[in-house]
Protein backbone atom coordinates (compact mmCIF):
# COMPACT_ATOMS: atom_id res chain seq x y z
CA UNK A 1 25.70 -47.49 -13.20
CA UNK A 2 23.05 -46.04 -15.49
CA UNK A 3 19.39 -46.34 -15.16
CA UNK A 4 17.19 -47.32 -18.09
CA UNK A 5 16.89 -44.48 -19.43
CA UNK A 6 20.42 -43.87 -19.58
CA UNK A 7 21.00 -41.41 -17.42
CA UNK A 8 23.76 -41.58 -14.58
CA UNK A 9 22.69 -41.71 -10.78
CA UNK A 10 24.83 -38.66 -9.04
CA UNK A 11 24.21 -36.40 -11.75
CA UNK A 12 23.21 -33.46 -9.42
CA UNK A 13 26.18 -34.19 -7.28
CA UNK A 14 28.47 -31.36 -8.60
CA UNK A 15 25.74 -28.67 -8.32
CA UNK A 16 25.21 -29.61 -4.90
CA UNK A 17 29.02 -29.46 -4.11
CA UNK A 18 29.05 -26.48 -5.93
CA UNK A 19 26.26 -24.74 -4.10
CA UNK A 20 27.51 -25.82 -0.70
CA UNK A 21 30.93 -24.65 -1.58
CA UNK A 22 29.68 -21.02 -2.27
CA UNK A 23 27.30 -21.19 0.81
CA UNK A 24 30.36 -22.19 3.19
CA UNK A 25 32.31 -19.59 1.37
CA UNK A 26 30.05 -16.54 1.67
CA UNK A 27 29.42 -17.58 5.79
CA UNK A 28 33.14 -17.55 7.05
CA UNK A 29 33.47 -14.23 6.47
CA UNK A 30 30.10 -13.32 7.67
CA UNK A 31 31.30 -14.91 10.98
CA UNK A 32 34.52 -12.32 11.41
CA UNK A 33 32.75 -8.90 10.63
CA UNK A 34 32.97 -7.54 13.78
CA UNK A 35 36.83 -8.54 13.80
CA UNK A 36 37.56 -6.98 10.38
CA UNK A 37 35.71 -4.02 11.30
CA UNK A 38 38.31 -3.33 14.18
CA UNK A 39 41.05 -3.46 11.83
CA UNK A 40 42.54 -0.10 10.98
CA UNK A 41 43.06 -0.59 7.07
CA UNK A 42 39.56 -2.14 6.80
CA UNK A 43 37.03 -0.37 9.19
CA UNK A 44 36.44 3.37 9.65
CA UNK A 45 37.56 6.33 7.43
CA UNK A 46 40.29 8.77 8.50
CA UNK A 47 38.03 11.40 10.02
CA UNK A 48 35.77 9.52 11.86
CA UNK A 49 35.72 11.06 16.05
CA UNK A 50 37.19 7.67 17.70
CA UNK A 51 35.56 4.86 19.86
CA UNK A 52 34.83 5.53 23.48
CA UNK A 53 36.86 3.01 25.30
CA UNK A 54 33.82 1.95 27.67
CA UNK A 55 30.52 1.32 25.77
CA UNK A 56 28.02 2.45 28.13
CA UNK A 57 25.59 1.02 30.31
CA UNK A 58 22.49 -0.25 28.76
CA UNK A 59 19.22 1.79 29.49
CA UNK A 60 17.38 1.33 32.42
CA UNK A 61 14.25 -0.62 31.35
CA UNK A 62 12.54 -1.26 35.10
CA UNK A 63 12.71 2.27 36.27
CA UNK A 64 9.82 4.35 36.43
CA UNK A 65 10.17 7.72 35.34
CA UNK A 66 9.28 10.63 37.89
CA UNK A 67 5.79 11.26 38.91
CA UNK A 68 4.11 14.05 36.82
CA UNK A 69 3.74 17.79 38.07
CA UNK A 70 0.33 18.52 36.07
CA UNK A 71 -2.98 17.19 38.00
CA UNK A 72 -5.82 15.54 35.39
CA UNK A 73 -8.08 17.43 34.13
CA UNK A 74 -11.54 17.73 36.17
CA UNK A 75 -15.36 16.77 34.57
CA UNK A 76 -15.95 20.33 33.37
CA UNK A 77 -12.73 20.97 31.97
CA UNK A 78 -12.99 17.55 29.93
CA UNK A 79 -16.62 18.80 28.59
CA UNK A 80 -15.38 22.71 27.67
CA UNK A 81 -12.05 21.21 25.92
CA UNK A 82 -14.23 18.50 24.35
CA UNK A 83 -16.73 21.58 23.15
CA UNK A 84 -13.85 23.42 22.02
CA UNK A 85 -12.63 20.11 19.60
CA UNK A 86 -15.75 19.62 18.38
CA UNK A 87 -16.25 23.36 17.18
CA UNK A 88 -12.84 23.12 15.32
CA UNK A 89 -13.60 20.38 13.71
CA UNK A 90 -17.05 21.81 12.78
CA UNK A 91 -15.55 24.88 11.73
CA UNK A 92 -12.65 22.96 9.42
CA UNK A 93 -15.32 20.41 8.14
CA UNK A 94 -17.55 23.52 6.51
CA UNK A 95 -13.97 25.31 5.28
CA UNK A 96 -13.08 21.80 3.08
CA UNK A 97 -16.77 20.63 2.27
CA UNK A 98 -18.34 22.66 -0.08
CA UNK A 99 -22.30 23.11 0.49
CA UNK A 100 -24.43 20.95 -1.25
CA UNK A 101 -25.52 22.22 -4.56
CA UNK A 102 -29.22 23.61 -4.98
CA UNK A 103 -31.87 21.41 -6.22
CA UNK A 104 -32.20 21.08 -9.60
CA UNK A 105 -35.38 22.68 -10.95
CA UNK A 106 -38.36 20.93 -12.37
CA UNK A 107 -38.26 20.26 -16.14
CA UNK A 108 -40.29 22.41 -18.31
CA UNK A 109 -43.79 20.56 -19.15
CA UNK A 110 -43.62 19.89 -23.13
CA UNK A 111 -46.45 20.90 -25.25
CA UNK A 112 -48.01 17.91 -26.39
CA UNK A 113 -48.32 16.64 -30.06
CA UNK A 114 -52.03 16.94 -31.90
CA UNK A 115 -52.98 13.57 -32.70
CA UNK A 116 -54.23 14.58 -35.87
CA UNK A 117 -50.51 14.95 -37.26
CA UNK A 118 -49.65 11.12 -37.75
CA UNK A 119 -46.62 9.61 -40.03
CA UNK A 120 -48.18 7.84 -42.83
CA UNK A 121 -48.53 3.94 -42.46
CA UNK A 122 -46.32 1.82 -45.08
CA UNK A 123 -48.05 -0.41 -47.10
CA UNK A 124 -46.22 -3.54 -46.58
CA UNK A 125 -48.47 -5.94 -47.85
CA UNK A 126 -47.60 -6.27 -51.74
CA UNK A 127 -43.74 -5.95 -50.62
CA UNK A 128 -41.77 -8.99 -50.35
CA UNK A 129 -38.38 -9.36 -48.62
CA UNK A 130 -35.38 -10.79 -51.33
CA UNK A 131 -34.58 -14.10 -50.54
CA UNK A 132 -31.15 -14.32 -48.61
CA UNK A 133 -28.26 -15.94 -49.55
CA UNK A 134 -26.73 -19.11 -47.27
CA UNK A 135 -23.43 -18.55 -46.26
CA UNK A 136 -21.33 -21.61 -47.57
């Protein structure tokens, strides 16, 4: 059956098929990795140490580790540590900061110009601009 404008219903059919085909294809052997890996002519290199036959256990997520030997640290020994950071950091900041450059000084004063000493006026008043020309 065609449409009216000719063109064929299942057109996209084959791609489809095709594109199923090569998904089906690449996921079977996806599925048997840990099978082929097993295989002597397929998985490890010659000089790799062997498997241990037994896994291992998984770790032990619930249990607590053992209680710590050091005591926290008192009030005054927070402060003189805390004193101690803050110095460093004082010390480092002035090492990578370089001061702040001087202010600059205060521009000369300028002499000023006599008034006397003016540019002549143009006389514009017998001058007349050419007439321009309009751009076609």
């Amino acid at each position: 059956m065609t449409r009216a404008g000719g063109q064929r219903r299942g057109r996209h059919f084959p791609r489809i098929l095709a594109a199923l085909a090569a998904l089906a294809a690449a996921a079977v052997p996806s599925g048997c990795t840990s099978f082929l890996s097993d295989l002597p002519v397929v998985g490890e290199p010659a000089n790799v140490p062997p498997r241990p036959e037994d896994p291992g256990a998984f770790p032990a997520v619930h249990d607590m580790p053992p209680p710590r030997d050091t005591k926290p640290l008192t009030e005054d020994e927070r402060r003189k540590l805390e004193a101690e950071l803050q110095k460093v950091r004082d010390e480092q900041a002035a090492k990578v900061a370089p001061p702040p450059p001087p202010a600059p000084a205060p521009p000369p004063v300028a002499a000023k110009k006599s008034p006397d000493k003016k540019p002549p006026a143009k006389d514009q008043g017998d001058r007349q601009d050419p007439p321009t020309a309009r751009n076609p």
